[in-house]
C-alpha atoms as a PDB file:
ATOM      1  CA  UNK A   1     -62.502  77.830-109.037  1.00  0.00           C
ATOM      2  CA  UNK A   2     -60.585  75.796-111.666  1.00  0.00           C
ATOM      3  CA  UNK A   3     -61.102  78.115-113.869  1.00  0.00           C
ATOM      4  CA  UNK A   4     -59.625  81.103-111.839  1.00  0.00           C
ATOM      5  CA  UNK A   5     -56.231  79.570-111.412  1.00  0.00           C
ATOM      6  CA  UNK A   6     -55.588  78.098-114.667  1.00  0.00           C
ATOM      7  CA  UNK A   7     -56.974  81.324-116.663  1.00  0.00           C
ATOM      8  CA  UNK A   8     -53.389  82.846-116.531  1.00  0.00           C
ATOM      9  CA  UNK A   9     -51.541  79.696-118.035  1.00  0.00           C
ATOM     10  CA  UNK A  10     -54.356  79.466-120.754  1.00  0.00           C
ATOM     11  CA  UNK A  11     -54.352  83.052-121.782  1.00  0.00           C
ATOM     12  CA  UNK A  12     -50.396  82.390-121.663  1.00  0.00           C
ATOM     13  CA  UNK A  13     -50.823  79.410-124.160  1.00  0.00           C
ATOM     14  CA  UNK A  14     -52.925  81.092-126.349  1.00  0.00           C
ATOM     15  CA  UNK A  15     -50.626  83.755-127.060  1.00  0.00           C
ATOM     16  CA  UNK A  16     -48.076  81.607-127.780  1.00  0.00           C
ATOM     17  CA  UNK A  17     -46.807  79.449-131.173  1.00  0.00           C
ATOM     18  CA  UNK A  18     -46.281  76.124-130.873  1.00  0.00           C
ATOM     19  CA  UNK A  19     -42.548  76.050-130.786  1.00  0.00           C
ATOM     20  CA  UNK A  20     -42.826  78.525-127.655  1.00  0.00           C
ATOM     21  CA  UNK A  21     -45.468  76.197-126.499  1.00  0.00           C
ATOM     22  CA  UNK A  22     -43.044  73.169-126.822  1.00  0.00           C
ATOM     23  CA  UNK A  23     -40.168  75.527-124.577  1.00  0.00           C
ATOM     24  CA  UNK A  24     -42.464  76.298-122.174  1.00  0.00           C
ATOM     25  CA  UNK A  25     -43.778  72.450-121.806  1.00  0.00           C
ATOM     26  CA  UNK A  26     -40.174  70.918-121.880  1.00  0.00           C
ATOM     27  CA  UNK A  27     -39.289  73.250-118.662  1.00  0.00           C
ATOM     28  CA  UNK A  28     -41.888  72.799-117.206  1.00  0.00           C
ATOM     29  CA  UNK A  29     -41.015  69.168-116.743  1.00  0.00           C
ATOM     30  CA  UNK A  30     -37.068  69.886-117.143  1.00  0.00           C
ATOM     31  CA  UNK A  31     -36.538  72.318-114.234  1.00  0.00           C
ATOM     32  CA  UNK A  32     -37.725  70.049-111.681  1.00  0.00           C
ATOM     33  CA  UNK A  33     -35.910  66.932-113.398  1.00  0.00           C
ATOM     34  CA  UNK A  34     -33.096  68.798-112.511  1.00  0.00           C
ATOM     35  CA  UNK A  35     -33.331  69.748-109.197  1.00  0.00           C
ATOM     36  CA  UNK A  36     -33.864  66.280-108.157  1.00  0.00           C
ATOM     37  CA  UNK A  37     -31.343  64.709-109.981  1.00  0.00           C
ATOM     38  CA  UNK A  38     -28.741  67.554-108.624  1.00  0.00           C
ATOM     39  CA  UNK A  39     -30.905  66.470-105.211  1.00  0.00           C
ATOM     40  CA  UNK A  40     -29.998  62.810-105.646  1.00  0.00           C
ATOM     41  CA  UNK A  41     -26.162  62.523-106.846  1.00  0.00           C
ATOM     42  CA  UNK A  42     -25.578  65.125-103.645  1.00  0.00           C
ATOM     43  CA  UNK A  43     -27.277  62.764-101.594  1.00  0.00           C
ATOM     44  CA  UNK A  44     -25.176  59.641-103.140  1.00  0.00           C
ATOM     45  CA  UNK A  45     -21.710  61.789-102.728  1.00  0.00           C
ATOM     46  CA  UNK A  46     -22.664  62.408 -99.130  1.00  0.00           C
ATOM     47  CA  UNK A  47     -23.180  58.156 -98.840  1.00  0.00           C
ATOM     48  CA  UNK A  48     -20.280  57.425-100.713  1.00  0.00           C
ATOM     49  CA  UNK A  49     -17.774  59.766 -98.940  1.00  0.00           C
ATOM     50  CA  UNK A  50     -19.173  58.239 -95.530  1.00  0.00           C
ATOM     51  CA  UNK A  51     -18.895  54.811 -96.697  1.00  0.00           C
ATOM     52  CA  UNK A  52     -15.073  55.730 -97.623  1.00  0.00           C
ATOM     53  CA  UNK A  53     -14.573  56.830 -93.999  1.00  0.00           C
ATOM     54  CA  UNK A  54     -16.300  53.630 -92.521  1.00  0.00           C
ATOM     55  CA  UNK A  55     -13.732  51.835 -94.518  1.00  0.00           C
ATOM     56  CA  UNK A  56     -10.843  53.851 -93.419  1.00  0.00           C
ATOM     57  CA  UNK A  57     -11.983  53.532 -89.812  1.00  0.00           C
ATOM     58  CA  UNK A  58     -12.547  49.534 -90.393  1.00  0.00           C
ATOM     59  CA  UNK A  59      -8.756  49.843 -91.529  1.00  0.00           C
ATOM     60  CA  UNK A  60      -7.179  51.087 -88.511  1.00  0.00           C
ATOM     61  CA  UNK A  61      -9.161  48.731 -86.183  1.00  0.00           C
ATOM     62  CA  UNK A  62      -7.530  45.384 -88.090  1.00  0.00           C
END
């Protein structure tokens, strides 16, 4: 079973040099790096605008 999924990425490696080897590797690991951080800093925008509207609010009431 192991063998079946991971035939395609080893028949993929073994065609490749090692510099395309490297590429492949690095976004492997740099795609998804990405999406979270992109993930993250939209989720810490969304806390920092509503933070600046609590304070706003907290304005008006004193």
């Amino acid at each position: 079973m192991k063998n079946v999924l991971l035939a395609p990425a080893v028949k993929l490696m073994q065609r490749l040099h090692l510099l395309p080897k490297f590429i492949v590797l690095a976004m492997i690991f740099v795609i998804p790096l990405a999406l979270v951080s992109t993930l993250l800093l939209t989720e810490l925008n969304k806390s920092i605008a509503f933070t600046q509207q609590e304070r706003l609010g907290v304005s008006h009431v004193r």
